[in-house]
Protein backbone atom coordinates (compact mmCIF):
# COMPACT_ATOMS: atom_id res chain seq x y z
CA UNK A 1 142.06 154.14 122.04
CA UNK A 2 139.78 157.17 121.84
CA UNK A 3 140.69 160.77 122.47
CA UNK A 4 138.93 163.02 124.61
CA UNK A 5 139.09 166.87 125.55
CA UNK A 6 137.64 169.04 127.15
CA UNK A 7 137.88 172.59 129.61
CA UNK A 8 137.39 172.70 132.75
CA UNK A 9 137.52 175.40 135.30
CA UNK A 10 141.08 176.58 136.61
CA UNK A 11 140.04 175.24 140.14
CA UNK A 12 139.65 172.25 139.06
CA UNK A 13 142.81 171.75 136.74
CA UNK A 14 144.62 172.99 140.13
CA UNK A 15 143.06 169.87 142.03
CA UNK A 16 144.41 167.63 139.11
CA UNK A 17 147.70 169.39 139.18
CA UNK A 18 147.76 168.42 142.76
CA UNK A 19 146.38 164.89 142.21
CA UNK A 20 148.82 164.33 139.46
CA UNK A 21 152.00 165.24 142.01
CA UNK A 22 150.54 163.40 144.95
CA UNK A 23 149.90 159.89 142.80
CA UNK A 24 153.41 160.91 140.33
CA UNK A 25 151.41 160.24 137.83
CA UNK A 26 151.28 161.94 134.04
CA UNK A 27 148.17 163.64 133.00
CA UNK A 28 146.55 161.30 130.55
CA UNK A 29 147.11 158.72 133.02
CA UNK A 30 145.25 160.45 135.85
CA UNK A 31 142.47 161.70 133.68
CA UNK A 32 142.24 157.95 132.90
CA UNK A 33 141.95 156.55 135.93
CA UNK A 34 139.43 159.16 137.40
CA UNK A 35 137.30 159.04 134.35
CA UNK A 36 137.12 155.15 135.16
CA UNK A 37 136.76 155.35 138.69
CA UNK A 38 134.23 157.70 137.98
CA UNK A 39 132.20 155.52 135.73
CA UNK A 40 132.56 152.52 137.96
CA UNK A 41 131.04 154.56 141.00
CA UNK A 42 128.26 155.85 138.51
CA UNK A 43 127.55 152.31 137.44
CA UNK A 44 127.24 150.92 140.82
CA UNK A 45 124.96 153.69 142.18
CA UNK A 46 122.48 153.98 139.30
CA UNK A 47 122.78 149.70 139.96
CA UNK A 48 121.61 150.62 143.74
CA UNK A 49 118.94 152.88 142.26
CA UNK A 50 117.39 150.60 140.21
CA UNK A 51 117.41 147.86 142.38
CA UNK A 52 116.10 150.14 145.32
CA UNK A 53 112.84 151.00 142.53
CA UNK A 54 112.10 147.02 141.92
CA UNK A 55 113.04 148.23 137.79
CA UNK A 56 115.70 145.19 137.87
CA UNK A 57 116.52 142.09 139.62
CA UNK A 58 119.33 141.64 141.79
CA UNK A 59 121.35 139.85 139.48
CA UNK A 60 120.51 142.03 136.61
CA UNK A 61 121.49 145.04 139.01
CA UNK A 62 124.90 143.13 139.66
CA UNK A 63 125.42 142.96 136.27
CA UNK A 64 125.20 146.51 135.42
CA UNK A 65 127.83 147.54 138.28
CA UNK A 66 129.43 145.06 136.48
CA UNK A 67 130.43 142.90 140.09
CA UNK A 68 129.93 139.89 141.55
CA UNK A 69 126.44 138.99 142.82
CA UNK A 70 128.21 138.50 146.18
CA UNK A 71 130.43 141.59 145.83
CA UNK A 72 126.85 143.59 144.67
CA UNK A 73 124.95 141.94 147.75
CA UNK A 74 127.59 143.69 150.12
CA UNK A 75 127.26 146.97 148.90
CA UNK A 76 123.22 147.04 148.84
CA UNK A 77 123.95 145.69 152.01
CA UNK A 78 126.08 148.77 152.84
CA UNK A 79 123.17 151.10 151.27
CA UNK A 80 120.67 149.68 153.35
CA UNK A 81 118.62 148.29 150.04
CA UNK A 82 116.60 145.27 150.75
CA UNK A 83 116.71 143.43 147.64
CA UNK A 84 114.74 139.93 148.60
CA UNK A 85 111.37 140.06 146.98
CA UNK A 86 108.80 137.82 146.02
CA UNK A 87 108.16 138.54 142.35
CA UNK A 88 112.13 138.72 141.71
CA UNK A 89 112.92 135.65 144.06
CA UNK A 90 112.91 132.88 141.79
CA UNK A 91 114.77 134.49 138.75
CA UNK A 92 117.61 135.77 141.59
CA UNK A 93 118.14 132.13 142.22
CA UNK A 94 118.31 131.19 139.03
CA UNK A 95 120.98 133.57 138.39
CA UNK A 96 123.30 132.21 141.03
């Protein structure tokens, strides 16, 4: 397992101070867990993006929000990104 550091403004070390009481948690644990749910909402929106710019396919967009391609279908559903196209049709069908 890797180590990382880094400072970060006294407001925001109070916020994790009171993130850290309200989930009891310790800090590398909490830094953990909202460094990765950080990353997963990251991967999901630049996923959206993507997908909303025709740059990937669905299932390739799916795939780097790393989620199902029925889980991924709800959330561009959710986002209001239409994702049925002709040129990508046929290798979204494939994929599923």
């Amino acid at each position: 397992m890797g180590t990382i550091s880094a400072r970060v403004p006294d407001e925001l070390e109070a916020e994790l101070e009171t993130y850290l009481e309200d989930e009891n948690l310790d800090r590398s644990t909490a830094v953990r867990k909202l460094l990765s749910e950080g990353l997963e909402e990251w991967r999901r929106k630049r996923a959206l993006e993507k997908l909303a710019a025709g740059t990937v396919t669905f299932s390739k967009a799916a795939e780097l929000a790393e989620m199902s391609v029925w889980d991924f279908a709800q959330l561009a559903k959710q986002h209001d990104i239409t994702w049925v196209a002709g040129d990508h049709l046929d290798s979204d069908l494939e994929a599923l």
